[in-house]
Protein backbone atom coordinates (compact mmCIF):
# COMPACT_ATOMS: atom_id res chain seq x y z
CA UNK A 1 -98.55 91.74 195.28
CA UNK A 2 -98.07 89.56 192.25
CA UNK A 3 -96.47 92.06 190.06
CA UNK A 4 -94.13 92.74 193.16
CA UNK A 5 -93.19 88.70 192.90
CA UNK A 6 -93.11 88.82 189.31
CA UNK A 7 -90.65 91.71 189.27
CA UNK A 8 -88.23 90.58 192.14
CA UNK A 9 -88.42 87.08 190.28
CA UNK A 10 -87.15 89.06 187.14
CA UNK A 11 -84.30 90.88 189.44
CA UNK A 12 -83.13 87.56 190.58
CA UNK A 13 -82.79 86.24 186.87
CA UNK A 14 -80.96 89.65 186.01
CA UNK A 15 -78.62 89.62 188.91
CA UNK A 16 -77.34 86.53 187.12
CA UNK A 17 -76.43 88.11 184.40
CA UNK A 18 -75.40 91.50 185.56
CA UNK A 19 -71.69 93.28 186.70
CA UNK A 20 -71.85 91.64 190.29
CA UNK A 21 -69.86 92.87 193.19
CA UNK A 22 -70.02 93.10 196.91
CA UNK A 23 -72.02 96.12 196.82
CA UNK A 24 -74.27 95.88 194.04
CA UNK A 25 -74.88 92.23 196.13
CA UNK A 26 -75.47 93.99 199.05
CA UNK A 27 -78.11 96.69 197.69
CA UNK A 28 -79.86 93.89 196.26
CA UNK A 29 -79.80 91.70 199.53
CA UNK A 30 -81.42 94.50 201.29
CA UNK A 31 -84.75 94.56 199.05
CA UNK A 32 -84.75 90.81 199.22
CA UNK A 33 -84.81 91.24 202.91
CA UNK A 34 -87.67 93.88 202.80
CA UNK A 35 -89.83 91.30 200.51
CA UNK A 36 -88.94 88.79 203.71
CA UNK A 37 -86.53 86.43 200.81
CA UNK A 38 -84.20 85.84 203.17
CA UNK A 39 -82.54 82.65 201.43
CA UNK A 40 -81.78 84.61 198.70
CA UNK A 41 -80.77 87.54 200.41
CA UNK A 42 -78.32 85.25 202.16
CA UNK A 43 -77.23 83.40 198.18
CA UNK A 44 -76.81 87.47 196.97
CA UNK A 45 -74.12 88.42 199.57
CA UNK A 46 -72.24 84.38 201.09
CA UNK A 47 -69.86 84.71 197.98
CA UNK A 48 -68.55 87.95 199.29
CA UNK A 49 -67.81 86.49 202.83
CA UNK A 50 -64.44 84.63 202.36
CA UNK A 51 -62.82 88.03 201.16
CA UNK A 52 -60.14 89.46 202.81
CA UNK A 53 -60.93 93.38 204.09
CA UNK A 54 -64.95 92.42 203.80
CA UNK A 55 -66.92 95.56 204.49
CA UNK A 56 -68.64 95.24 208.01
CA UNK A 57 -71.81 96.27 206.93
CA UNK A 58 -71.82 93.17 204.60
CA UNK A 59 -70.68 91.05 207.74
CA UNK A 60 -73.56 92.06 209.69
CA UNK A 61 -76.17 92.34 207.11
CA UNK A 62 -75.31 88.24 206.84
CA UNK A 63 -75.68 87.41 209.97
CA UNK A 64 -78.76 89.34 210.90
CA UNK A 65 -79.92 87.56 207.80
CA UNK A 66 -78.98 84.31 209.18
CA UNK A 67 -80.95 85.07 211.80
CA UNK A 68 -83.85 84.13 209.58
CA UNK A 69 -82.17 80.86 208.91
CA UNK A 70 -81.76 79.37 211.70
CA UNK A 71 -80.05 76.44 209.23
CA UNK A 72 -77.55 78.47 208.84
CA UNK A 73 -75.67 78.43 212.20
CA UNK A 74 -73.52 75.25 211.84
CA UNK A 75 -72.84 75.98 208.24
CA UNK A 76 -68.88 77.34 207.75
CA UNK A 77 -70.08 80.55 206.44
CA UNK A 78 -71.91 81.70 209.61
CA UNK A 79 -68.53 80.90 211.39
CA UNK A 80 -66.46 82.35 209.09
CA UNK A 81 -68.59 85.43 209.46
CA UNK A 82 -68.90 85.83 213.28
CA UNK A 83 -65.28 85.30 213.47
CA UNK A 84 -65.06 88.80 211.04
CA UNK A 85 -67.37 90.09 212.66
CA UNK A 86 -65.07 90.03 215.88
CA UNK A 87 -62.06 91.25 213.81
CA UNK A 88 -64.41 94.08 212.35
CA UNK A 89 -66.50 95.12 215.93
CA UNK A 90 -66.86 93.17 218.53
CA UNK A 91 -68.76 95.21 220.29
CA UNK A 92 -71.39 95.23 217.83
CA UNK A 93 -71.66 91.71 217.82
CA UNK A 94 -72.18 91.29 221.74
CA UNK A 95 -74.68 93.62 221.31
CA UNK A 96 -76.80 91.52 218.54
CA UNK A 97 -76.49 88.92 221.48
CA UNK A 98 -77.39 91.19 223.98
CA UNK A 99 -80.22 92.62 222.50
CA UNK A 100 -81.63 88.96 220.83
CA UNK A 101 -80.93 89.92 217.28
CA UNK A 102 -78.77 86.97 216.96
CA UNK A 103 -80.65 84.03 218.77
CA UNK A 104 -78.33 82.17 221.02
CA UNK A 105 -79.55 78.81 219.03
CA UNK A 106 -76.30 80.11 217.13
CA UNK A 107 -74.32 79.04 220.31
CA UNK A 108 -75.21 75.14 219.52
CA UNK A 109 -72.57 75.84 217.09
CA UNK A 110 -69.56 74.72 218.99
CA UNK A 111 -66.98 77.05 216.75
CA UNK A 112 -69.50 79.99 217.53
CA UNK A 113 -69.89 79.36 221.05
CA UNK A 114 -65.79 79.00 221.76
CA UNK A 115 -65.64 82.59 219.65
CA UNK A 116 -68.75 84.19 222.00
CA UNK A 117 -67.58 83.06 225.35
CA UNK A 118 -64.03 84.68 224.30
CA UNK A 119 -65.58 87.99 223.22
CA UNK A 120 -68.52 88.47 225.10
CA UNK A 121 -68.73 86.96 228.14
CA UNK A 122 -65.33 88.68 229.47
């Protein structure tokens, strides 16, 4: 609805503003995903990825965000965060394979691919 746009485009121009960290990011991601905002969802939470001791949740949320944007999967972020992801629960992230959460168009990334076939295909 338009007062639905109007209002998340008045969230985005607060967030700005606003105390920011990982999990206010993250709470925020998460109703940019519902409205389908994926790019933004994906702006709200990529500072928080280079951290050391990232949350997993945060981990995954990206990439099943990324799996939106399929632009994403050559970009150093989406590395960075499948390799966490693998540190975090690499279980979990077979199973996004597994399961075609995470499309295997991620594997053209050569980075990505090397890290899969280590982990998953054992």
């Amino acid at each position: 609805s338009p007062i639905l746009l109007a209002s998340l485009d008045t969230v985005k121009a607060i967030s700005k503003l606003t105390e920011t960290n990982w999990q206010n990011s993250l709470k925020l991601a998460y109703i940019f995903m519902g409205q389908k905002d994926y790019e933004f969802a994906a702006k709200l939470i990529e500072p928080y990825i280079n951290q050391n001791n990232v949350f997993d949740e945060l981990i995954f949320s990206y990439l099943g965000i990324c799996s939106h944007l399929p632009h994403k999967y050559s970009s150093p972020k989406f590395t960075l965060a499948i390799k966490k992801a693998i540190e975090l629960d690499p279980d979990r992230l077979c199973l996004l394979y597994k399961k075609k959460k995470l499309s295997i168009q991620s594997l053209e990334n050569p980075s990505v691919k090397e890290m899969y076939c280590k982990t998953c295909k054992k």
